[in-house]
N, C-alpha and C. Protein backbone atom coordinates (compact mmCIF):
# COMPACT_ATOMS: atom_id res chain seq x y z
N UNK A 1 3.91 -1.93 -23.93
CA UNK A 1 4.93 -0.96 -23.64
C UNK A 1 6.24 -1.64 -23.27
N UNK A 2 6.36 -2.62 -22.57
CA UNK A 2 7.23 -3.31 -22.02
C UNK A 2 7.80 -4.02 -23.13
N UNK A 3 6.88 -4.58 -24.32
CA UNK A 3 7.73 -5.43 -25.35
C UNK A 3 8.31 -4.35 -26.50
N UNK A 4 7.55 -3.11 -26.28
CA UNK A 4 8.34 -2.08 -27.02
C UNK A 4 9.94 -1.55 -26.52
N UNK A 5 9.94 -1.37 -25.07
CA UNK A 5 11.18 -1.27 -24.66
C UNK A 5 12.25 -2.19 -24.70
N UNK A 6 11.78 -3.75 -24.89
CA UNK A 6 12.02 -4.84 -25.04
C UNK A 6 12.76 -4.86 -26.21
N UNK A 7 12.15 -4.46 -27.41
CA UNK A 7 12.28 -4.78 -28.66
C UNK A 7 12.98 -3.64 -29.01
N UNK A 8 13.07 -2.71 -28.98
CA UNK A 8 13.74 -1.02 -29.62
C UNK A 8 14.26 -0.74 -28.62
N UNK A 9 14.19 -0.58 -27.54
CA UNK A 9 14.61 0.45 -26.97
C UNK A 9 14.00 1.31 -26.66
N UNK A 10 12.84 2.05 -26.80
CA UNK A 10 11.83 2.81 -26.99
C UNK A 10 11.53 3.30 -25.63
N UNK A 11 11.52 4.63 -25.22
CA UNK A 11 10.92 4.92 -23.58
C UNK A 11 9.37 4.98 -23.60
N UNK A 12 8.80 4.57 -22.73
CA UNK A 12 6.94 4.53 -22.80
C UNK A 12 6.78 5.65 -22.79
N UNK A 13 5.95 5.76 -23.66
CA UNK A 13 5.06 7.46 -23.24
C UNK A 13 4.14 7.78 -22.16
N UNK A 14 5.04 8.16 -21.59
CA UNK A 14 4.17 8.37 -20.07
C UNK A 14 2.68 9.49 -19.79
N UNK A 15 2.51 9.90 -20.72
CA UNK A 15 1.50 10.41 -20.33
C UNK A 15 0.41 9.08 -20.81
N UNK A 16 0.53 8.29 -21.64
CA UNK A 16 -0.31 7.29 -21.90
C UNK A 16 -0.45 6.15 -20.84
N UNK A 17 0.24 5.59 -20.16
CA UNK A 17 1.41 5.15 -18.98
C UNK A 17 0.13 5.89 -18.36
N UNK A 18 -0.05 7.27 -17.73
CA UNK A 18 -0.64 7.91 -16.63
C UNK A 18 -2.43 7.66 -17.16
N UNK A 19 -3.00 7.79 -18.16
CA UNK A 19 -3.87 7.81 -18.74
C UNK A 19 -4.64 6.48 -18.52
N UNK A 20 -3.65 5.75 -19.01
CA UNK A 20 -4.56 4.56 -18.86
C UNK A 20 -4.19 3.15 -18.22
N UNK A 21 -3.42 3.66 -17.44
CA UNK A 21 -2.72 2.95 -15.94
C UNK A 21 -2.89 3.42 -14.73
N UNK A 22 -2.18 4.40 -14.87
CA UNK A 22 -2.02 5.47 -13.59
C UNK A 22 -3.62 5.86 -13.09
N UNK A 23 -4.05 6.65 -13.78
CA UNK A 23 -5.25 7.04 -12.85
C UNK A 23 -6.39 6.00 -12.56
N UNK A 24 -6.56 5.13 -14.04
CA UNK A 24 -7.13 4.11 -13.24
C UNK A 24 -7.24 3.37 -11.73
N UNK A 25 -5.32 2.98 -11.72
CA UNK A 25 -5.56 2.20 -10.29
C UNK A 25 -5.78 3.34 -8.72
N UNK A 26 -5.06 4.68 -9.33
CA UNK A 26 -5.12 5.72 -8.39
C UNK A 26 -7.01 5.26 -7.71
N UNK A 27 -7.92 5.55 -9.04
CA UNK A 27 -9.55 5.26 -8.79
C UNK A 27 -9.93 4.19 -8.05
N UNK A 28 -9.13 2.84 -8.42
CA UNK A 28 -9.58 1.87 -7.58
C UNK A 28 -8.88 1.74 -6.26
N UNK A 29 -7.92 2.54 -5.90
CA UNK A 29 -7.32 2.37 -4.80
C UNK A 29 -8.71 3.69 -4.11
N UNK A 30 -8.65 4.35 -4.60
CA UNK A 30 -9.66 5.35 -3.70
C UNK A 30 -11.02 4.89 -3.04
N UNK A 31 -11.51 3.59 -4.01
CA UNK A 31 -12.62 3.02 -4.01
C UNK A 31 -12.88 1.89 -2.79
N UNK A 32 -11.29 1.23 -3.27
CA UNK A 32 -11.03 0.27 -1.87
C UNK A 32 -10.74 1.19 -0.32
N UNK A 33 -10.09 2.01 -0.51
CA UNK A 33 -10.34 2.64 0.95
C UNK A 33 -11.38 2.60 1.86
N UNK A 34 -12.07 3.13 0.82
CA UNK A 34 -13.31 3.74 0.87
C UNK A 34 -14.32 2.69 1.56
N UNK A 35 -14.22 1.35 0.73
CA UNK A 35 -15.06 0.31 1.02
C UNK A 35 -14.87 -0.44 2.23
N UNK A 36 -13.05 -0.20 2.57
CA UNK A 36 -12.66 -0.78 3.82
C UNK A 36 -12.90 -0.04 4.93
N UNK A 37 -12.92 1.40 4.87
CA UNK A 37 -13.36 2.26 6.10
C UNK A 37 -14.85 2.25 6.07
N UNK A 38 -15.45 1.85 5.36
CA UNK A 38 -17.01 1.60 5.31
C UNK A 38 -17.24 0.11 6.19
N UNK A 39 -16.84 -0.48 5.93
CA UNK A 39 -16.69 -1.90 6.18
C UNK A 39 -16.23 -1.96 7.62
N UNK A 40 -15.40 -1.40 8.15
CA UNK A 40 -14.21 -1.53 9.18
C UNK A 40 -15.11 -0.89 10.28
N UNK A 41 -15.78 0.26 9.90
CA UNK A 41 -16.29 1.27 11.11
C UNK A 41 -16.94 1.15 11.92
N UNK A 42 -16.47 1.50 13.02
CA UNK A 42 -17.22 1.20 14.39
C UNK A 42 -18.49 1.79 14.30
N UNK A 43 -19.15 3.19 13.72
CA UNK A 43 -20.19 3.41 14.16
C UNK A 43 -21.03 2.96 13.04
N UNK A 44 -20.90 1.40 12.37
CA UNK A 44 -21.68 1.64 12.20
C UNK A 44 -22.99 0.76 13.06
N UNK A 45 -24.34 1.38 12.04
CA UNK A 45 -25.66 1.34 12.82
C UNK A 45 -25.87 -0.36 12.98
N UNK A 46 -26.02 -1.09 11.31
CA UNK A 46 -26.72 -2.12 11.09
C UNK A 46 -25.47 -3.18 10.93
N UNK A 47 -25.14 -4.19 10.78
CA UNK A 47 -24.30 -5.35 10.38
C UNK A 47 -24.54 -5.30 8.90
N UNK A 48 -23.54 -5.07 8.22
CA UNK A 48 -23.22 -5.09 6.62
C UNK A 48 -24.15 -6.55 5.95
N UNK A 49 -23.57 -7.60 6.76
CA UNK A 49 -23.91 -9.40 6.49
C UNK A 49 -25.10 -9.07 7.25
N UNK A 50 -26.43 -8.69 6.76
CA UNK A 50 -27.60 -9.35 7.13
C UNK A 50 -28.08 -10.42 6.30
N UNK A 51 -28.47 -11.39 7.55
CA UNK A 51 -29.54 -12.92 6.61
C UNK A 51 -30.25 -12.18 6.02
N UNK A 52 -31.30 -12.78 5.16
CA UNK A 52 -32.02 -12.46 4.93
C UNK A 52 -33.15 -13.15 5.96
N UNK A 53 -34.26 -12.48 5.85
CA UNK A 53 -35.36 -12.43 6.89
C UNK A 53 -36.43 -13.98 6.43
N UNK A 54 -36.32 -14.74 7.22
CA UNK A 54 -36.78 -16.07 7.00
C UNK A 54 -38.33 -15.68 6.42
N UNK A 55 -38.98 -16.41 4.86
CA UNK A 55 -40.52 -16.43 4.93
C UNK A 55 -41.46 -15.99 5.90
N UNK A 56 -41.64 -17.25 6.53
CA UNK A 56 -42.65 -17.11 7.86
C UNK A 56 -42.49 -15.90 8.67
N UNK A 57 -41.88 -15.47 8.66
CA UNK A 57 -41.55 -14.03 9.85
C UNK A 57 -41.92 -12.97 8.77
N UNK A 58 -41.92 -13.13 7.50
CA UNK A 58 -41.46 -11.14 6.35
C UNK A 58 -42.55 -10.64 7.16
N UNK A 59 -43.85 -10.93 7.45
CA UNK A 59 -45.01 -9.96 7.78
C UNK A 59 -44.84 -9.78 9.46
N UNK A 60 -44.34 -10.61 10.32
CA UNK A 60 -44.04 -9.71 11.26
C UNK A 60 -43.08 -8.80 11.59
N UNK A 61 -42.08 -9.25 10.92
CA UNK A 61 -41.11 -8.05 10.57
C UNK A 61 -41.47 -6.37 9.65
N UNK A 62 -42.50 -7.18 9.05
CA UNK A 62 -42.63 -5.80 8.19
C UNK A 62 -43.75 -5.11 9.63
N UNK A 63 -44.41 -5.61 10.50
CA UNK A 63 -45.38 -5.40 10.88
C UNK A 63 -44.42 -4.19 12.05
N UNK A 64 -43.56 -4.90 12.65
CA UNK A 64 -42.53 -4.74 13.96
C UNK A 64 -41.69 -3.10 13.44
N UNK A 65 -41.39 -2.94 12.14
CA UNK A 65 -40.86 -2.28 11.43
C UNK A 65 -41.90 -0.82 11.33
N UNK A 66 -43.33 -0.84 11.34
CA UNK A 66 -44.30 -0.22 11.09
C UNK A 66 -44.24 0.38 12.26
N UNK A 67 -44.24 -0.42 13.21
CA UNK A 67 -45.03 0.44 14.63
C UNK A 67 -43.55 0.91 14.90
N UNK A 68 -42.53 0.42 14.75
CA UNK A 68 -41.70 1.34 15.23
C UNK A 68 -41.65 3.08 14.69
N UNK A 69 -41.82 2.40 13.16
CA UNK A 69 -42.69 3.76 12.37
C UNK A 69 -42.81 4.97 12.98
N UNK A 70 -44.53 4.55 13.98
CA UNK A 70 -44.89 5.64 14.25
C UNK A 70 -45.05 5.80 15.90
């Protein structure tokens, strides 16, 4: 679009401009919000960055996990 205005003179067609620019980043800006107030929030429950759960421990963890269960 830019080397068309460049080259002719030509105004972009903005609904194409909105189509396949525009709402795109509108989407990813909605997405990043989204991920940063997810990310950011105080309530949440668990820490986003969990280790993973060392070998030797998976079965008491899964075990610890159970009785909390019930």
């Amino acid at each position: 679009m830019r080397i068309d205005y460049k080259r002719n003179g030509a105004e972009p067609k903005w609904d194409m401009v909105k189509t396949k620019i525009g709402n795109p980043l509108a989407e990813l800006h909605d997405r990043l919000t989204e991920e940063l107030a997810r990310r950011e929030s105080k309530e949440s429950l668990v820490p986003l960055d969990r280790d993973p759960v060392p070998p030797k421990y998976v079965e008491r963890v899964r075990r610890y996990y159970e009785e909390l269960g019930h």
